[in-house]
PDB file of N, CA and C in Angstrom:
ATOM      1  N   UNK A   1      12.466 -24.477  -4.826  1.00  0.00           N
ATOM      2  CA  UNK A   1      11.451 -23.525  -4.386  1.00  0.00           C
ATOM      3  C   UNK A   1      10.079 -24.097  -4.732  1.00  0.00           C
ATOM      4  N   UNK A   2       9.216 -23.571  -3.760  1.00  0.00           N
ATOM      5  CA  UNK A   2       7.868 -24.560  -4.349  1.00  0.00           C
ATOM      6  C   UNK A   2       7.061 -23.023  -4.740  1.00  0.00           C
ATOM      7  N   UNK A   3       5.652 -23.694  -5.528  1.00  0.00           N
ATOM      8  CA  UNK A   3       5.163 -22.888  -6.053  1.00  0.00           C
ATOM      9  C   UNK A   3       3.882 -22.996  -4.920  1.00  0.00           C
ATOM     10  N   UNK A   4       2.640 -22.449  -5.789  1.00  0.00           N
ATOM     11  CA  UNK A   4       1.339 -22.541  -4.618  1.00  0.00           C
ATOM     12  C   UNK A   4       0.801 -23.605  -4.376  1.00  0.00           C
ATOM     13  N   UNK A   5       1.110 -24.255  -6.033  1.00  0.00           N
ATOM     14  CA  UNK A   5       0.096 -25.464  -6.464  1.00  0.00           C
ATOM     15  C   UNK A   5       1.195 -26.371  -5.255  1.00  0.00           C
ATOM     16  N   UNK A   6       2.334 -26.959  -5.177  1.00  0.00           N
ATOM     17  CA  UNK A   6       2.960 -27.834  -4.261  1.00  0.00           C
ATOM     18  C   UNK A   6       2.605 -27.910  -2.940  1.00  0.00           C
ATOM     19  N   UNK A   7       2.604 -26.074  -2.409  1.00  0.00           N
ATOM     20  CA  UNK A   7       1.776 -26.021  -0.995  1.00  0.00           C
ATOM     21  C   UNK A   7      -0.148 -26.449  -1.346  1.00  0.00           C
ATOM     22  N   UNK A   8      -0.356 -26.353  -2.285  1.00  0.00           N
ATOM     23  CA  UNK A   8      -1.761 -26.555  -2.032  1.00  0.00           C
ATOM     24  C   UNK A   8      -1.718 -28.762  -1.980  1.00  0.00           C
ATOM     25  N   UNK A   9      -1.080 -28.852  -2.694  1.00  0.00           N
ATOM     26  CA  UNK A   9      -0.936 -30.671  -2.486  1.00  0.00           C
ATOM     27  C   UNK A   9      -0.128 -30.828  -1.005  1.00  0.00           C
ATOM     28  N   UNK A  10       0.552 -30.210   0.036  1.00  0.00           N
ATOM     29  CA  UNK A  10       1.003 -31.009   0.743  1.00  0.00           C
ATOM     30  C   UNK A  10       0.115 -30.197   1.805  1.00  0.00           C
ATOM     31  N   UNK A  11      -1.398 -29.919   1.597  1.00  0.00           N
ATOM     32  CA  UNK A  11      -2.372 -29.701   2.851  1.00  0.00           C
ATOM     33  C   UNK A  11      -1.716 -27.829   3.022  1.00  0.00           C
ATOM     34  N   UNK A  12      -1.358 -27.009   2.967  1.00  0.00           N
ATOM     35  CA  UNK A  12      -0.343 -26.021   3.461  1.00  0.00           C
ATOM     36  C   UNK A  12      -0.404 -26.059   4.316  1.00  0.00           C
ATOM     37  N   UNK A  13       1.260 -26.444   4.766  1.00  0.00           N
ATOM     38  CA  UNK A  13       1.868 -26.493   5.783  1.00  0.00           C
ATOM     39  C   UNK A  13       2.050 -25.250   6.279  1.00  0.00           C
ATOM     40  N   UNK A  14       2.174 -24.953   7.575  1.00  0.00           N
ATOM     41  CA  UNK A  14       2.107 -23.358   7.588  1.00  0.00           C
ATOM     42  C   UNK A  14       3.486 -22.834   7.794  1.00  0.00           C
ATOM     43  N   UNK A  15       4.620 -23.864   7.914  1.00  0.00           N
ATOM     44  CA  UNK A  15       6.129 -23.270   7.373  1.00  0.00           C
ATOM     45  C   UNK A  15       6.782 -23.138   5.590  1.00  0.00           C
ATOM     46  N   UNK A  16       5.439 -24.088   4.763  1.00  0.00           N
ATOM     47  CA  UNK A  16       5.475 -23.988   3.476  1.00  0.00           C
ATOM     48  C   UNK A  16       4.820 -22.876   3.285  1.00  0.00           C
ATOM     49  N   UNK A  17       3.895 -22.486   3.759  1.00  0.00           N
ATOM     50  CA  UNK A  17       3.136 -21.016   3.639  1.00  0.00           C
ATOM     51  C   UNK A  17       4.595 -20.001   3.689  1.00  0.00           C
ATOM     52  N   UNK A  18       4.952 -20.098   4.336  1.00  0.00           N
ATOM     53  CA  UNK A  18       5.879 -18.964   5.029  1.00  0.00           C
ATOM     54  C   UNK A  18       7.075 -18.724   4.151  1.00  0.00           C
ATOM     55  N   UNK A  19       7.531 -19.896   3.853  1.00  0.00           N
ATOM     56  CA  UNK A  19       8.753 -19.777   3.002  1.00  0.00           C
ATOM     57  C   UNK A  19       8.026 -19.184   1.588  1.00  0.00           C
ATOM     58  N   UNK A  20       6.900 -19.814   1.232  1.00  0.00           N
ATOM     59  CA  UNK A  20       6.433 -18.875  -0.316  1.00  0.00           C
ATOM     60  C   UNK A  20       5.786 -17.870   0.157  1.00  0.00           C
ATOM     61  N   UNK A  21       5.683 -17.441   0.924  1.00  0.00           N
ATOM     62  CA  UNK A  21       5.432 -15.808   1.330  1.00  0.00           C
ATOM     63  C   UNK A  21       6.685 -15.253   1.329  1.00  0.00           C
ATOM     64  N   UNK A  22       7.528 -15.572   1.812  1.00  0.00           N
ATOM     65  CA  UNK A  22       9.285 -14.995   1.866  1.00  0.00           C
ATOM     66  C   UNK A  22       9.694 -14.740   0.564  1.00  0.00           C
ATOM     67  N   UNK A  23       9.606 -15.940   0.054  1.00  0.00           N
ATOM     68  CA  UNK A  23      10.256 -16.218  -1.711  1.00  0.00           C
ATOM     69  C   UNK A  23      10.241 -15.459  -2.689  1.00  0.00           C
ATOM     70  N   UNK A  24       8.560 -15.821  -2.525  1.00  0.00           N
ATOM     71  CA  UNK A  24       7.948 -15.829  -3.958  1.00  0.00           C
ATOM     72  C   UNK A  24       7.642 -14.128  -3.715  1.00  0.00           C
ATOM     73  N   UNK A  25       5.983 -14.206  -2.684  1.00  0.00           N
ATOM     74  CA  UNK A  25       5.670 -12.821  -2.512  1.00  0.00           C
ATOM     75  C   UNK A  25       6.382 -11.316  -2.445  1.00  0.00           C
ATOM     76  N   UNK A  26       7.524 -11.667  -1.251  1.00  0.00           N
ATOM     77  CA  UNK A  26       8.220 -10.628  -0.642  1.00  0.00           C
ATOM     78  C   UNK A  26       9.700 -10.452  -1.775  1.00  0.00           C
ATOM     79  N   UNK A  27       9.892 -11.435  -2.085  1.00  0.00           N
ATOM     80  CA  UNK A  27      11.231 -11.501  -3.044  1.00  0.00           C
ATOM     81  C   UNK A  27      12.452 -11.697  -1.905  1.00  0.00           C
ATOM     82  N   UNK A  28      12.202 -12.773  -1.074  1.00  0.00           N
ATOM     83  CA  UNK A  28      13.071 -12.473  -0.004  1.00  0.00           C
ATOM     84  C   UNK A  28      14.011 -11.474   0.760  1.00  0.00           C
ATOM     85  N   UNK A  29      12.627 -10.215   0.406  1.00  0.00           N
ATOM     86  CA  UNK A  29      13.078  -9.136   1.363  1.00  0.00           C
ATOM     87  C   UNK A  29      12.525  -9.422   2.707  1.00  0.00           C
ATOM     88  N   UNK A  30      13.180  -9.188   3.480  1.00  0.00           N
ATOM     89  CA  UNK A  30      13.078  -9.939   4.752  1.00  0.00           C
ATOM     90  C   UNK A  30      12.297  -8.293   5.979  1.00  0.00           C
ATOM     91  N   UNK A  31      12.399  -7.331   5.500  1.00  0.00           N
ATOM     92  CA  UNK A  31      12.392  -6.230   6.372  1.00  0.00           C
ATOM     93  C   UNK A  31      10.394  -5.652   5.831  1.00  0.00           C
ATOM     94  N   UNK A  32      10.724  -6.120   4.266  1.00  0.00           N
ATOM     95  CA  UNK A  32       8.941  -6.018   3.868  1.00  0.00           C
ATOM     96  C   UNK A  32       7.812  -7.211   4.713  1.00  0.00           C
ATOM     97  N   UNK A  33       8.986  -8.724   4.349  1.00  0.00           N
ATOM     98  CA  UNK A  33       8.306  -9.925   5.008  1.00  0.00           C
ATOM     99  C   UNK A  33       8.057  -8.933   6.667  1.00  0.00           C
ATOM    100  N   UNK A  34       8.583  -9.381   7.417  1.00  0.00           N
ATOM    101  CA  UNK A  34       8.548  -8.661   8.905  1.00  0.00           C
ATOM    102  C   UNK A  34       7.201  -7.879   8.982  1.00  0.00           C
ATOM    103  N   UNK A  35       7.439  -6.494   8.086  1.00  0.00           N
ATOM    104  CA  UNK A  35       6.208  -5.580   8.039  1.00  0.00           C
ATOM    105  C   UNK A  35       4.919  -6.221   7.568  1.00  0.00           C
ATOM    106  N   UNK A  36       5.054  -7.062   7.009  1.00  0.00           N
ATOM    107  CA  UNK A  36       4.041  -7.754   6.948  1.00  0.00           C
ATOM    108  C   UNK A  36       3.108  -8.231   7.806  1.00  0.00           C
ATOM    109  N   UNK A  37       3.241  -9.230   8.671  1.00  0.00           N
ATOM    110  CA  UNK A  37       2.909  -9.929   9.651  1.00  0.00           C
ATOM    111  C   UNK A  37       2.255  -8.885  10.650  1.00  0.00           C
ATOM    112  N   UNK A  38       1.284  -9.071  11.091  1.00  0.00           N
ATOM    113  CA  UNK A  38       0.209  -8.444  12.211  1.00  0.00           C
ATOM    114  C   UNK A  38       0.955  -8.851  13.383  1.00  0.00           C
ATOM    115  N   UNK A  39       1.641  -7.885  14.199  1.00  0.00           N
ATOM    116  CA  UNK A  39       2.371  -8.744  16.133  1.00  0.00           C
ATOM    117  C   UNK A  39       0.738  -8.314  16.261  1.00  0.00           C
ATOM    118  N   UNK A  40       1.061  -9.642  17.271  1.00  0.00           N
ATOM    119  CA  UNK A  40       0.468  -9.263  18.762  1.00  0.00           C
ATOM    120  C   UNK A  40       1.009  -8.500  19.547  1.00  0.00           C
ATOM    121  N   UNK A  41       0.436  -7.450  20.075  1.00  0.00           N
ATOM    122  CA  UNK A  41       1.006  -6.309  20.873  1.00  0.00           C
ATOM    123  C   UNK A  41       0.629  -6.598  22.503  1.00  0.00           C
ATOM    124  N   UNK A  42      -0.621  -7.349  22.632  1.00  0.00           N
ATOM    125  CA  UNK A  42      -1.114  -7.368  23.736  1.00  0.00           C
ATOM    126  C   UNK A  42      -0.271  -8.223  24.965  1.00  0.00           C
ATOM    127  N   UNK A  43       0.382  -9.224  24.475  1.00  0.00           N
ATOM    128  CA  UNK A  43       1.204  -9.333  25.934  1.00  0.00           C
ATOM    129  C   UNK A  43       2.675  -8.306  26.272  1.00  0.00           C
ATOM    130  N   UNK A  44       2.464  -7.271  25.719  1.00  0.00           N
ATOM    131  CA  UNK A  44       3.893  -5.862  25.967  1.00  0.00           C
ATOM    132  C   UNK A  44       3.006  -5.087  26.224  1.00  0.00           C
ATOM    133  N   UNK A  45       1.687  -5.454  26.884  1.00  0.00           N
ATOM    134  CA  UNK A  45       1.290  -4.304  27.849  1.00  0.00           C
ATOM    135  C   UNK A  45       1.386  -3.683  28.891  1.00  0.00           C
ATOM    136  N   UNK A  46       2.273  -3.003  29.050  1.00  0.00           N
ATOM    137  CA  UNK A  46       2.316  -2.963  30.185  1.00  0.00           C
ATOM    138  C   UNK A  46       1.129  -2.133  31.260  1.00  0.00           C
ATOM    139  N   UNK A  47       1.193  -2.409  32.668  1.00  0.00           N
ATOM    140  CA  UNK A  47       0.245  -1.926  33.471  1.00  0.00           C
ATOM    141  C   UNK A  47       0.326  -0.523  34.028  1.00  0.00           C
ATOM    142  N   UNK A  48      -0.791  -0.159  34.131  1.00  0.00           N
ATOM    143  CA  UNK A  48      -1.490   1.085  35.014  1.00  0.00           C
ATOM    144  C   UNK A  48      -0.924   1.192  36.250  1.00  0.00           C
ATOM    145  N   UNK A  49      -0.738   2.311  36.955  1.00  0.00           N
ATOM    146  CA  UNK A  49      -0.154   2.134  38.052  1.00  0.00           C
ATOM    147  C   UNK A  49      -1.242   1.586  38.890  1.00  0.00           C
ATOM    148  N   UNK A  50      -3.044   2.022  38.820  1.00  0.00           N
ATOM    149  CA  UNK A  50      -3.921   1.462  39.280  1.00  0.00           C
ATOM    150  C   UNK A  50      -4.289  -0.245  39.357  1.00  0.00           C
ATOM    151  N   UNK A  51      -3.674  -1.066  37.842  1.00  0.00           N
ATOM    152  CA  UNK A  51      -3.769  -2.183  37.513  1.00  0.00           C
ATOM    153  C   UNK A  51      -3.026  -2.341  38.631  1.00  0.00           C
ATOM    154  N   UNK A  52      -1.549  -2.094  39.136  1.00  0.00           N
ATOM    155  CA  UNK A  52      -0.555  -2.555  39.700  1.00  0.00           C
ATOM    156  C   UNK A  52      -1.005  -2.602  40.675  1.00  0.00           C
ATOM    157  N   UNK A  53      -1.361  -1.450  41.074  1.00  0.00           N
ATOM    158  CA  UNK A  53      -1.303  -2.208  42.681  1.00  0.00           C
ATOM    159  C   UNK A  53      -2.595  -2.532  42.946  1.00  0.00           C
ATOM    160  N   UNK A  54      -3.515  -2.998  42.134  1.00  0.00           N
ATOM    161  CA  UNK A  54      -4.991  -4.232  42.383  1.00  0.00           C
ATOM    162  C   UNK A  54      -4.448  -5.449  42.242  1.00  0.00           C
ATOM    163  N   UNK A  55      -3.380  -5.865  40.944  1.00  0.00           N
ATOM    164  CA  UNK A  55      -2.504  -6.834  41.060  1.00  0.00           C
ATOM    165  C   UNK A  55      -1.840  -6.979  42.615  1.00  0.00           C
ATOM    166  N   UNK A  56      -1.434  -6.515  42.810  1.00  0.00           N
ATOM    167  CA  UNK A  56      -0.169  -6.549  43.956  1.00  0.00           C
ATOM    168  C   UNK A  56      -1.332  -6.907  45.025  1.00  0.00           C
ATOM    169  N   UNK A  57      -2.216  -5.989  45.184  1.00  0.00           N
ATOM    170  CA  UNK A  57      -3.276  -6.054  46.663  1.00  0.00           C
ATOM    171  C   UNK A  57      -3.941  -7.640  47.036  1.00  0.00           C
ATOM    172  N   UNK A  58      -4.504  -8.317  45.794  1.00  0.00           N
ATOM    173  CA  UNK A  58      -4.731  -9.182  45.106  1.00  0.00           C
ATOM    174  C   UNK A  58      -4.141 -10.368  45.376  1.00  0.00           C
ATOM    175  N   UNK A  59      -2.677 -10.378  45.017  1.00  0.00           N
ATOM    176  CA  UNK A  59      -1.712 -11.290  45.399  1.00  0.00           C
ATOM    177  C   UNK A  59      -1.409 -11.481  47.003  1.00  0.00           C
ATOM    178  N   UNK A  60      -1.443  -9.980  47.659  1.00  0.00           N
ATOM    179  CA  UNK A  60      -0.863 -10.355  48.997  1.00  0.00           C
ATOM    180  C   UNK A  60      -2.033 -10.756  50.228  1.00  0.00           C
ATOM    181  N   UNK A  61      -3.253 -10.448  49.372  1.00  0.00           N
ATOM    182  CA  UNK A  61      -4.720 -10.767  50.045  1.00  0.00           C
ATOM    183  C   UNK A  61      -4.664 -12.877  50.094  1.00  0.00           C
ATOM    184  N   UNK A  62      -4.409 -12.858  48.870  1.00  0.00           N
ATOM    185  CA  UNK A  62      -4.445 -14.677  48.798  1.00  0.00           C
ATOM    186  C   UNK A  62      -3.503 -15.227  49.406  1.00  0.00           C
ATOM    187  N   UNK A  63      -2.435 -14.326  49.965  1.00  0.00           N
ATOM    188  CA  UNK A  63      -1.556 -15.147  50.183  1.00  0.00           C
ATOM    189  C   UNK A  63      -1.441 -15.533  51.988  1.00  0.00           C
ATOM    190  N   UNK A  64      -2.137 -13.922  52.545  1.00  0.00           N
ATOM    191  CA  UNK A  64      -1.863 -13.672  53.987  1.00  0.00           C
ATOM    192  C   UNK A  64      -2.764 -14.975  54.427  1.00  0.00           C
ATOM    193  N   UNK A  65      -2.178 -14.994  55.821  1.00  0.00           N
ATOM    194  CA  UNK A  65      -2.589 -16.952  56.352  1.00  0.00           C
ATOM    195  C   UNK A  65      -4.028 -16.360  57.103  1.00  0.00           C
ATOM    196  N   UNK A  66      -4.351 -14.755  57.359  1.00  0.00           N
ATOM    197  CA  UNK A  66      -5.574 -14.426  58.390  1.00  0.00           C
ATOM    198  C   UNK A  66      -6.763 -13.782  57.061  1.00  0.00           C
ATOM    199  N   UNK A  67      -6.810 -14.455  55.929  1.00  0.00           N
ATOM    200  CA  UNK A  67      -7.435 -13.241  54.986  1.00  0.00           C
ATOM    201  C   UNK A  67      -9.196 -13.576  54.890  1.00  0.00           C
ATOM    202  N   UNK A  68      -9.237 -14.816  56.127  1.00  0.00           N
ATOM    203  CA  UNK A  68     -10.880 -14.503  56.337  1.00  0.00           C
ATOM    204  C   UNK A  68     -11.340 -13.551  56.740  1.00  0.00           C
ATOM    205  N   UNK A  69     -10.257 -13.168  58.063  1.00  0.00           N
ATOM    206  CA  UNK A  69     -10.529 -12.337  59.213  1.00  0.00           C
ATOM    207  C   UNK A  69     -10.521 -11.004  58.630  1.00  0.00           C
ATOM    208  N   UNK A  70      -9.817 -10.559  57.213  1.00  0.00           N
ATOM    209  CA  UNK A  70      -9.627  -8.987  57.041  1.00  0.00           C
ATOM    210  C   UNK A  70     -10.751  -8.424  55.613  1.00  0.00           C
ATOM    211  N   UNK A  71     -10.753  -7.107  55.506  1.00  0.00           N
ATOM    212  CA  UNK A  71     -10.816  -6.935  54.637  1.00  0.00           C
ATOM    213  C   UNK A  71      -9.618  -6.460  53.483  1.00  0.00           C
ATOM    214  N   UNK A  72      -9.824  -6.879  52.158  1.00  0.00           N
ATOM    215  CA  UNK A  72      -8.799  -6.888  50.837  1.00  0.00           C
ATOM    216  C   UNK A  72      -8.528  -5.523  50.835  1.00  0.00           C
ATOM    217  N   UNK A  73      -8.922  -4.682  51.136  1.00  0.00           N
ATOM    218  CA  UNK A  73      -8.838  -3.297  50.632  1.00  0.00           C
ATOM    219  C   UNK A  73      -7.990  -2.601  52.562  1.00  0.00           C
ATOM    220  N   UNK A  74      -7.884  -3.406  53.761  1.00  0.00           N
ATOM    221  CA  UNK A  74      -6.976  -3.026  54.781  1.00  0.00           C
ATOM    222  C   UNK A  74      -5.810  -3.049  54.508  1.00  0.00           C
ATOM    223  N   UNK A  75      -5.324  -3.676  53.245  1.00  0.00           N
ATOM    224  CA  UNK A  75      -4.018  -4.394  53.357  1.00  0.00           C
ATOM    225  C   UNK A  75      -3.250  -2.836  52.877  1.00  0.00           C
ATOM    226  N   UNK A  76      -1.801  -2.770  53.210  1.00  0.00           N
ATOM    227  CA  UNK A  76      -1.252  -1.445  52.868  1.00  0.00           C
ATOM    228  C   UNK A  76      -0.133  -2.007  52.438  1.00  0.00           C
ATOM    229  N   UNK A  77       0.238  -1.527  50.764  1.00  0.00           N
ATOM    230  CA  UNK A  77       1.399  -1.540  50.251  1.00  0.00           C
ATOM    231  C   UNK A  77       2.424  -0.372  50.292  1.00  0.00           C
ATOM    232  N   UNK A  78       4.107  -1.217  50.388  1.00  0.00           N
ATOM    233  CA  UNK A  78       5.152  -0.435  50.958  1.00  0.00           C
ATOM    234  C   UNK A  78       5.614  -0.089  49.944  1.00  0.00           C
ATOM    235  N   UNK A  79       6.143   0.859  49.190  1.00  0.00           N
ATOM    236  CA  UNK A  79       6.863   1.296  48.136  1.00  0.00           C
ATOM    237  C   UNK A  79       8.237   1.006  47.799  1.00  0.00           C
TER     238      UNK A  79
END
Protein backbone atom coordinates (compact mmCIF):
# COMPACT_ATOMS: atom_id res chain seq x y z
CA UNK A 1 0.00 0.00 0.00
CA UNK A 2 1.51 3.35 -0.63
CA UNK A 3 1.28 6.22 1.54
CA UNK A 4 0.99 10.11 0.28
CA UNK A 5 4.60 10.75 0.56
CA UNK A 6 5.19 7.62 -2.37
CA UNK A 7 2.33 9.25 -4.50
CA UNK A 8 3.88 12.59 -3.95
CA UNK A 9 7.55 11.06 -5.37
CA UNK A 10 6.05 9.24 -8.33
CA UNK A 11 4.54 12.88 -9.75
CA UNK A 12 0.69 11.54 -8.55
CA UNK A 13 -0.32 9.39 -10.76
CA UNK A 14 -3.92 9.78 -10.94
CA UNK A 15 -4.60 5.82 -10.56
CA UNK A 16 -2.10 6.16 -7.44
CA UNK A 17 -4.37 8.98 -6.33
CA UNK A 18 -7.27 6.70 -6.54
CA UNK A 19 -6.14 3.64 -4.99
CA UNK A 20 -5.04 5.92 -1.71
CA UNK A 21 -8.29 7.51 -1.83
CA UNK A 22 -9.91 3.88 -1.80
CA UNK A 23 -7.40 2.55 0.87
CA UNK A 24 -6.33 4.78 2.96
CA UNK A 25 -9.22 7.61 2.95
CA UNK A 26 -12.42 5.56 2.36
CA UNK A 27 -11.10 2.33 4.22
CA UNK A 28 -11.93 0.50 1.14
CA UNK A 29 -15.47 1.12 1.43
CA UNK A 30 -16.30 1.14 -1.96
CA UNK A 31 -20.16 2.53 -1.75
CA UNK A 32 -18.62 5.84 0.45
CA UNK A 33 -15.60 5.85 -2.35
CA UNK A 34 -18.50 6.01 -5.25
CA UNK A 35 -20.41 8.80 -3.17
CA UNK A 36 -17.63 10.51 -3.26
CA UNK A 37 -16.75 11.38 -6.69
CA UNK A 38 -18.74 14.41 -8.40
CA UNK A 39 -20.62 12.41 -11.96
CA UNK A 40 -21.02 14.31 -14.60
CA UNK A 41 -24.65 14.39 -15.13
CA UNK A 42 -24.64 16.42 -18.24
CA UNK A 43 -24.31 13.91 -21.00
CA UNK A 44 -27.83 11.86 -19.37
CA UNK A 45 -29.59 14.77 -20.44
CA UNK A 46 -32.00 14.10 -21.88
CA UNK A 47 -34.03 16.47 -24.42
CA UNK A 48 -37.06 18.76 -24.50
CA UNK A 49 -39.58 17.76 -26.68
CA UNK A 50 -38.89 21.41 -28.22
CA UNK A 51 -34.93 20.56 -28.28
CA UNK A 52 -36.15 17.43 -30.28
CA UNK A 53 -37.66 18.37 -32.81
CA UNK A 54 -35.12 21.64 -33.59
CA UNK A 55 -32.67 18.68 -33.50
CA UNK A 56 -34.63 16.57 -35.87
CA UNK A 57 -35.75 19.83 -38.17
CA UNK A 58 -32.05 20.66 -38.25
CA UNK A 59 -30.86 17.34 -39.35
CA UNK A 60 -33.45 16.83 -42.10
CA UNK A 61 -32.89 20.61 -43.36
CA UNK A 62 -28.95 19.61 -44.01
CA UNK A 63 -29.67 16.75 -45.35
CA UNK A 64 -32.62 17.48 -48.09
CA UNK A 65 -30.68 17.74 -51.70
CA UNK A 66 -33.30 21.20 -52.49
CA UNK A 67 -32.48 23.08 -48.99
CA UNK A 68 -31.39 26.32 -50.89
CA UNK A 69 -34.64 26.48 -52.46
CA UNK A 70 -36.75 26.06 -48.98
CA UNK A 71 -37.26 27.47 -45.95
CA UNK A 72 -35.94 25.32 -42.47
CA UNK A 73 -38.98 25.96 -40.67
CA UNK A 74 -41.41 24.37 -44.18
CA UNK A 75 -40.09 21.16 -43.42
CA UNK A 76 -42.93 18.92 -41.55
CA UNK A 77 -42.13 16.17 -39.16
CA UNK A 78 -44.06 12.70 -39.15
CA UNK A 79 -44.60 11.18 -35.79
Amino acid sequence: MFTWDDIEKDDKLPHKIMEHKFNVIYNRNWKEYLNSIEWDGLWLKHDTEEERIERTTTILYNSHPFKQWIDKNSIILKK
